[in-house]
N, C-alpha and C. Protein backbone atom coordinates (compact mmCIF):
# COMPACT_ATOMS: atom_id res chain seq x y z
N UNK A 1 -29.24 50.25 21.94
CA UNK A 1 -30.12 51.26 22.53
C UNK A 1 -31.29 51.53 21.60
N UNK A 2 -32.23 51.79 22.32
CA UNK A 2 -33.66 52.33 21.31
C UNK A 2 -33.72 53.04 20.53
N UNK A 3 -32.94 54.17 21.05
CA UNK A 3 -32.89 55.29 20.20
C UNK A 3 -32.21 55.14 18.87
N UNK A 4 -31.04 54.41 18.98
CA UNK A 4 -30.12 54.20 17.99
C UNK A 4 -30.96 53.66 16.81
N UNK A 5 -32.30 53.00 16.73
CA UNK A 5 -33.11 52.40 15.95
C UNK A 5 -34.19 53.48 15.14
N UNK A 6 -33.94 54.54 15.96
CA UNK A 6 -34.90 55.78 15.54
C UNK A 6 -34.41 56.43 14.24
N UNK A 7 -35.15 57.05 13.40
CA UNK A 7 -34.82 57.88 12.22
C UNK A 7 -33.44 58.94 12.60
N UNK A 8 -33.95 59.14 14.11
CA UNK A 8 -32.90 60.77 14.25
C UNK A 8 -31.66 60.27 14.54
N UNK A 9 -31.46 59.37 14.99
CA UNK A 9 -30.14 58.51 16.01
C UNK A 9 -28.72 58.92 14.41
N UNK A 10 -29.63 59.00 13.26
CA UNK A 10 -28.31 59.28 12.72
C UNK A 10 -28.50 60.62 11.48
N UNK A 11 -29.50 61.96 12.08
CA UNK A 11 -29.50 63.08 11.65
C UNK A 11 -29.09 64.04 12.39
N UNK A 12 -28.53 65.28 11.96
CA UNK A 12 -27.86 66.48 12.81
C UNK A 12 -29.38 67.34 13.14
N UNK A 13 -29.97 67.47 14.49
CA UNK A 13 -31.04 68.57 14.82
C UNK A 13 -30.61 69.97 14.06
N UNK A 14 -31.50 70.61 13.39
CA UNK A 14 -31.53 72.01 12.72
C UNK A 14 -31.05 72.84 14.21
N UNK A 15 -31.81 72.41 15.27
CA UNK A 15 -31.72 73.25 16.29
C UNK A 15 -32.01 72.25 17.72
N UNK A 16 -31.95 73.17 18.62
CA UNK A 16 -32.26 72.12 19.83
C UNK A 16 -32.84 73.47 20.91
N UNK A 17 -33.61 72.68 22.25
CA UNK A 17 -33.96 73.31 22.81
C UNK A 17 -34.32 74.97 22.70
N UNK A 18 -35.14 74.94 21.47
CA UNK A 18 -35.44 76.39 20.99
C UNK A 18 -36.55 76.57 21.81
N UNK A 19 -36.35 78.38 23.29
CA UNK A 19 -37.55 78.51 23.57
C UNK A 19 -38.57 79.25 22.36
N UNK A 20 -39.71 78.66 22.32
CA UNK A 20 -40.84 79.97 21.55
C UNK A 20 -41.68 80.33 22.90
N UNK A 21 -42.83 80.97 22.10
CA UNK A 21 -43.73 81.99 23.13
C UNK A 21 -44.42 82.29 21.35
N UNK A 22 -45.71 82.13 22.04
CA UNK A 22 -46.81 82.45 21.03
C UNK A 22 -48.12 83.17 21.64
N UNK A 23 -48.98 84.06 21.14
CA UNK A 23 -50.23 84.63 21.90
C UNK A 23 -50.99 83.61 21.53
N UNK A 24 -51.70 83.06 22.29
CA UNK A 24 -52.96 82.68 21.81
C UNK A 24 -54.52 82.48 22.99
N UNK A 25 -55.22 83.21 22.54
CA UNK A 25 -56.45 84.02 23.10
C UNK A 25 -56.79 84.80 24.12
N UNK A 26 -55.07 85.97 23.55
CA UNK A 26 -54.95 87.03 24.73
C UNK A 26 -54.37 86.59 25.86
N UNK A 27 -53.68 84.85 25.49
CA UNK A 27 -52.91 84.78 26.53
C UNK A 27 -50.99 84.33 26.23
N UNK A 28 -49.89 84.38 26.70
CA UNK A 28 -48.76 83.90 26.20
C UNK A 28 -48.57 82.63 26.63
N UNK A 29 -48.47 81.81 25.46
CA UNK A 29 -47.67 80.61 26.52
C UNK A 29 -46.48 80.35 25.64
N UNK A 30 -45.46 79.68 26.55
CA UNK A 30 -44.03 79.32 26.46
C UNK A 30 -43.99 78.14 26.37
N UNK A 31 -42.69 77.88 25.70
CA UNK A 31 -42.10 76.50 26.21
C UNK A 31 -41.23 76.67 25.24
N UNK A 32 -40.42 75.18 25.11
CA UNK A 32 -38.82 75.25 24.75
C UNK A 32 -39.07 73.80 24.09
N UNK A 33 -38.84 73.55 22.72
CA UNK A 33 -38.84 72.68 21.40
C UNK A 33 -37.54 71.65 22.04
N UNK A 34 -37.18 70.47 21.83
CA UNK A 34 -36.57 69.50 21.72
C UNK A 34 -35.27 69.85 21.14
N UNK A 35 -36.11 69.64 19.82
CA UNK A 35 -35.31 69.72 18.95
C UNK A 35 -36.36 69.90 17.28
N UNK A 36 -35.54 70.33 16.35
CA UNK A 36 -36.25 70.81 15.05
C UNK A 36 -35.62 69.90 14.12
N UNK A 37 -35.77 69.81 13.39
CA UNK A 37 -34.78 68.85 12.10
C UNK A 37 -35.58 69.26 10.64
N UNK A 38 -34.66 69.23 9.84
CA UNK A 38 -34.80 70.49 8.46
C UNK A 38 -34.51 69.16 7.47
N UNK A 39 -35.25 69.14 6.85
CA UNK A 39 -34.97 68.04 5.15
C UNK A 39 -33.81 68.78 4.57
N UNK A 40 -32.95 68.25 4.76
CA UNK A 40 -31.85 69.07 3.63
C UNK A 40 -31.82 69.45 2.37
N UNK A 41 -32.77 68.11 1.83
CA UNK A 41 -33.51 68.32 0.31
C UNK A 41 -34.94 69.20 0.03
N UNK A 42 -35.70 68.92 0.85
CA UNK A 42 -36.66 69.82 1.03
C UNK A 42 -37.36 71.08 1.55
N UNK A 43 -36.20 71.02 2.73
CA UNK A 43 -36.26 72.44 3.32
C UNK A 43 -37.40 72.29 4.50
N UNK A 44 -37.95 70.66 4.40
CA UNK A 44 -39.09 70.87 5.20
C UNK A 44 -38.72 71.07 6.74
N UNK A 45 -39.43 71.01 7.66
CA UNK A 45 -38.95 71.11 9.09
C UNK A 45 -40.11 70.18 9.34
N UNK A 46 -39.63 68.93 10.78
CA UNK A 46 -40.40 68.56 11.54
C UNK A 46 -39.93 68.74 13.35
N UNK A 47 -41.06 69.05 14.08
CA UNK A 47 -40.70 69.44 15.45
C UNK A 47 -40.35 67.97 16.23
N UNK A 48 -39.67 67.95 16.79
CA UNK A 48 -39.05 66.07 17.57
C UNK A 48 -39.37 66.91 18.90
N UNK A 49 -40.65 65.94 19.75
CA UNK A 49 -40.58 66.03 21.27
C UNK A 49 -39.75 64.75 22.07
N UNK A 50 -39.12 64.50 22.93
CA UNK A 50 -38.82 63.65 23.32
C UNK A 50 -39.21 63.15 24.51
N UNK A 51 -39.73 61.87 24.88
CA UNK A 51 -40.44 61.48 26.00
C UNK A 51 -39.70 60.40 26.67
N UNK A 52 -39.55 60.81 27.69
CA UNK A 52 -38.33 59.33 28.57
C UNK A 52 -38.87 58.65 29.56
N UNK A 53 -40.11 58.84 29.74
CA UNK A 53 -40.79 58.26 30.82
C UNK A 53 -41.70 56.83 29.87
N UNK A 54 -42.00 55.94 30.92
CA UNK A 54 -42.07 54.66 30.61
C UNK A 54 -43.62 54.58 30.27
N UNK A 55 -44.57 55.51 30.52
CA UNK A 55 -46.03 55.65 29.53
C UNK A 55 -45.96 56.69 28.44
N UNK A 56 -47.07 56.10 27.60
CA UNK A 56 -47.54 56.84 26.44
C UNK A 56 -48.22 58.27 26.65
N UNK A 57 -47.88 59.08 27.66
CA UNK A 57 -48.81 60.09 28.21
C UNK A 57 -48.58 61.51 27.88
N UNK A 58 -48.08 61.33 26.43
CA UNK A 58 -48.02 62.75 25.34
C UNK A 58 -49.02 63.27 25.76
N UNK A 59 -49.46 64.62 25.19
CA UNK A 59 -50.35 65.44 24.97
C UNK A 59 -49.99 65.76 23.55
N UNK A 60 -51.18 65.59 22.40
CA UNK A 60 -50.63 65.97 20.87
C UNK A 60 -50.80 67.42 20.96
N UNK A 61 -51.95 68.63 22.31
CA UNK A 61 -51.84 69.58 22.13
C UNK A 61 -50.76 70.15 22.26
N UNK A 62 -49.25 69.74 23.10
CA UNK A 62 -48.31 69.86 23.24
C UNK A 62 -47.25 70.43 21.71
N UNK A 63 -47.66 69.70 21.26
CA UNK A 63 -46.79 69.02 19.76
C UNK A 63 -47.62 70.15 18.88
N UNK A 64 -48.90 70.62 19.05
CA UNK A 64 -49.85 71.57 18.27
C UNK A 64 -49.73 73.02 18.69
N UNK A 65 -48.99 73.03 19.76
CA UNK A 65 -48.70 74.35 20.07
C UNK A 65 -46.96 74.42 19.91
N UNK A 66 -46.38 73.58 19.72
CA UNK A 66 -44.70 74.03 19.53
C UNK A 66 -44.76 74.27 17.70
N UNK A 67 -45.30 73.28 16.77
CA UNK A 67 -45.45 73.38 15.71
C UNK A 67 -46.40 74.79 15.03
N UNK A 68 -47.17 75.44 15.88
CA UNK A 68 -47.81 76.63 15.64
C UNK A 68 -46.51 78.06 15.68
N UNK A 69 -45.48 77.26 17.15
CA UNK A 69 -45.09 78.57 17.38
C UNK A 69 -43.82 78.84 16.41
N UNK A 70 -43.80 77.34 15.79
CA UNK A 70 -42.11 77.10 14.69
C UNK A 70 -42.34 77.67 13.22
N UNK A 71 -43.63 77.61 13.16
CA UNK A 71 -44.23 78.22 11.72
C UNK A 71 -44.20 79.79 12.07
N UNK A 72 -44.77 79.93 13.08
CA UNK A 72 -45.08 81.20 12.97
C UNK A 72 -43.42 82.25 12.62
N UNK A 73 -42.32 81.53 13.32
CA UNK A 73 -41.30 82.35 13.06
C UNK A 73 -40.75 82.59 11.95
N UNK A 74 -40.76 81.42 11.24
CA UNK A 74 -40.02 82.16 10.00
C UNK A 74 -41.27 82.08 8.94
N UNK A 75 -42.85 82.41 9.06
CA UNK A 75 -43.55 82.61 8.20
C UNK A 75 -44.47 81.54 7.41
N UNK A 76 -44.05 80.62 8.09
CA UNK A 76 -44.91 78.72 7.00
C UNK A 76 -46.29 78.96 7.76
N UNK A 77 -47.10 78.05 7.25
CA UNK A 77 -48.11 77.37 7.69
C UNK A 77 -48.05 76.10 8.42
N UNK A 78 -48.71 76.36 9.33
CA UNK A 78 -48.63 75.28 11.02
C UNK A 78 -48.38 73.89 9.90
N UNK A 79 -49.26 73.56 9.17
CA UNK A 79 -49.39 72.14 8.28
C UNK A 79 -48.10 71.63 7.32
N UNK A 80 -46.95 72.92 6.81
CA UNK A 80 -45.66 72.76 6.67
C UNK A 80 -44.76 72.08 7.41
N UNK A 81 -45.07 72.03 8.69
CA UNK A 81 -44.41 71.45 10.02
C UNK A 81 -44.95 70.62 10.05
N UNK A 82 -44.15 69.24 10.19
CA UNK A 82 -44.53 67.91 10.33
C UNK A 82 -43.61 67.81 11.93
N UNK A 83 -44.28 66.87 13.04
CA UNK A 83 -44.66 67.18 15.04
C UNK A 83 -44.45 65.37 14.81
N UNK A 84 -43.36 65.50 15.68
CA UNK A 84 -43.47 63.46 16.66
C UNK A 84 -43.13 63.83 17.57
N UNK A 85 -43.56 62.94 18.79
CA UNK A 85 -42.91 62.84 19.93
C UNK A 85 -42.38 61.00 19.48
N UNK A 86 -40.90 61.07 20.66
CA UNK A 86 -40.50 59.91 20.28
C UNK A 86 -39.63 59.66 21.69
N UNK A 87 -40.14 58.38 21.63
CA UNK A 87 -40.43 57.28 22.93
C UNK A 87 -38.79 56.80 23.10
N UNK A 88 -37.77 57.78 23.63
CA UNK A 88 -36.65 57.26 23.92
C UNK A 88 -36.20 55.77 24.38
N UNK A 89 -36.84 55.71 25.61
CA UNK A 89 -37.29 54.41 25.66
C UNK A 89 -37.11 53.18 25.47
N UNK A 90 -38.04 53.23 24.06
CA UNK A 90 -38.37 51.75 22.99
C UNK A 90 -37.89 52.27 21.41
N UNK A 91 -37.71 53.56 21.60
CA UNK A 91 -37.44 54.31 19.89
C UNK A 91 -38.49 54.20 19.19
N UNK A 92 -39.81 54.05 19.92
CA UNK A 92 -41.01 54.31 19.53
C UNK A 92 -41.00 55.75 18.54
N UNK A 93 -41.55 56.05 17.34
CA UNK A 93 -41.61 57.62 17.10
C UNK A 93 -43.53 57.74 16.96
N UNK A 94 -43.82 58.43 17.42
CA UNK A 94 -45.57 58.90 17.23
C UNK A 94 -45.89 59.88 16.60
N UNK A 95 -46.70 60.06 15.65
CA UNK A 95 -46.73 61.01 14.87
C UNK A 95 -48.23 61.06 14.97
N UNK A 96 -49.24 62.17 15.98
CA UNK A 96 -50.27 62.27 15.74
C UNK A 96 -50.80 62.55 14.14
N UNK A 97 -51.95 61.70 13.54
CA UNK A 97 -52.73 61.74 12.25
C UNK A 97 -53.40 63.44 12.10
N UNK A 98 -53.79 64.08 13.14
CA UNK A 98 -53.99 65.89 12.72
C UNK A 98 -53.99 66.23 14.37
N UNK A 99 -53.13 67.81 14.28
CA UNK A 99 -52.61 68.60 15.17
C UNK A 99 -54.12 69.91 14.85
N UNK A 100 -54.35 69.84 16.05
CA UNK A 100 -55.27 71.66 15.93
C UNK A 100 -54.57 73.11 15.31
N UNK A 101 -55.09 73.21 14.69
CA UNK A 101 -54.51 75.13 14.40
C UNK A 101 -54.71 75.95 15.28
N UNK A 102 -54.42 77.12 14.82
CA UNK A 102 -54.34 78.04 15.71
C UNK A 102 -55.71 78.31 16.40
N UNK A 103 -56.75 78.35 15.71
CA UNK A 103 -58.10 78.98 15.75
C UNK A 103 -59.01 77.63 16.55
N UNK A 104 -58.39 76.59 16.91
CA UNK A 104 -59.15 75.20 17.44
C UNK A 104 -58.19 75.24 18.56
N UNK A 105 -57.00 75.71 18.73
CA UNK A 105 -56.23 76.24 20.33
C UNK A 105 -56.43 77.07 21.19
N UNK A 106 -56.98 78.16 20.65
CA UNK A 106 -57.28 79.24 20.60
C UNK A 106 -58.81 79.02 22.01
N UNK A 107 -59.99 77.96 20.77
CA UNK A 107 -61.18 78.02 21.52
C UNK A 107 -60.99 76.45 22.31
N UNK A 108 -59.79 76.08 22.83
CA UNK A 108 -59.17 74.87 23.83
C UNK A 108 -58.57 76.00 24.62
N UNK A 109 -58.06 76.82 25.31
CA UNK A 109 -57.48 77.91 26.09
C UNK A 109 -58.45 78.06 26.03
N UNK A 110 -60.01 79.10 25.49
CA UNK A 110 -60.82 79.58 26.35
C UNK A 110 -61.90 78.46 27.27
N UNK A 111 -61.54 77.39 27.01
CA UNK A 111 -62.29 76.51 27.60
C UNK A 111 -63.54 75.84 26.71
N UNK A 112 -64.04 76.43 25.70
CA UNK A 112 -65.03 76.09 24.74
C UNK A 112 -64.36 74.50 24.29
N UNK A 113 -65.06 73.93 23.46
CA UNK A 113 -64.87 72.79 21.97
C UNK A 113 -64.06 73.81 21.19
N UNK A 114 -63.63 72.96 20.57
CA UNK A 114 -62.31 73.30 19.27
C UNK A 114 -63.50 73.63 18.02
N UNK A 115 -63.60 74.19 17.11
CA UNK A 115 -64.20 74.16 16.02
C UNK A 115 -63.96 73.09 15.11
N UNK A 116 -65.27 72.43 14.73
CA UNK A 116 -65.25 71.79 14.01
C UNK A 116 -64.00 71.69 12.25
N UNK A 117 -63.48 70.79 12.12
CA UNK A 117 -62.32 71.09 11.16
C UNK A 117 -63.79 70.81 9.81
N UNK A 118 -63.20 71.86 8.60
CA UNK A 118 -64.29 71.79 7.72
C UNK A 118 -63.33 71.79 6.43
């Protein structure tokens, strides 16, 4: 199986199907995490989306708003959280190269451009 080839096929999830809910620009949005997985040595956390359908048709804002709402709970910075979605599939894992912050989500919900990253 594909998966079995994946990094996670042989780690315990920190958590699974965690809903969050975050404000962002006066508005709430929801949704419910995969799964979380914690470095045992490092303490780090990365968010695992899982995709079972047979295209590549992530959204990384997806992955930029669960990783905003996983920091925000116990206090890290969005960039502490390392975000894949992974291609059940083929055991593809994708790891977008940069996720938006809060303040470039923020002006994506009001409909504007994201601010330039500086």
């Amino acid at each position: 199986e594909a998966f079995a080839r994946t990094p996670y096929a042989r780690r315990t999830p920190y958590r699974v199907e965690v809903p969050v809910h975050l404000t962002l620009a006066g508005r709430v949005v929801r949704g419910r995490i995969d799964a979380v997985y914690r470095d045992p040595e490092t303490g780090a956390y990365e968010i695992v989306d899982w995709k079972t359908s047979r295209t590549r048709s992530a959204d990384p804002l997806q992955l930029a708003l669960y990783r905003l709402a996983w920091a925000e709970q116990p206090g890290l910075a969005p960039e502490e959280v390392a975000a894949a979605f992974v291609y059940v599939r083929t055991g593809e894992v994708a790891r977008p190269a940069r996720l938006p912050g809060r303040s470039e989500l923020e002006a994506i919900l009001l409909g504007g451009a994201p601010p330039e990253a500086g």
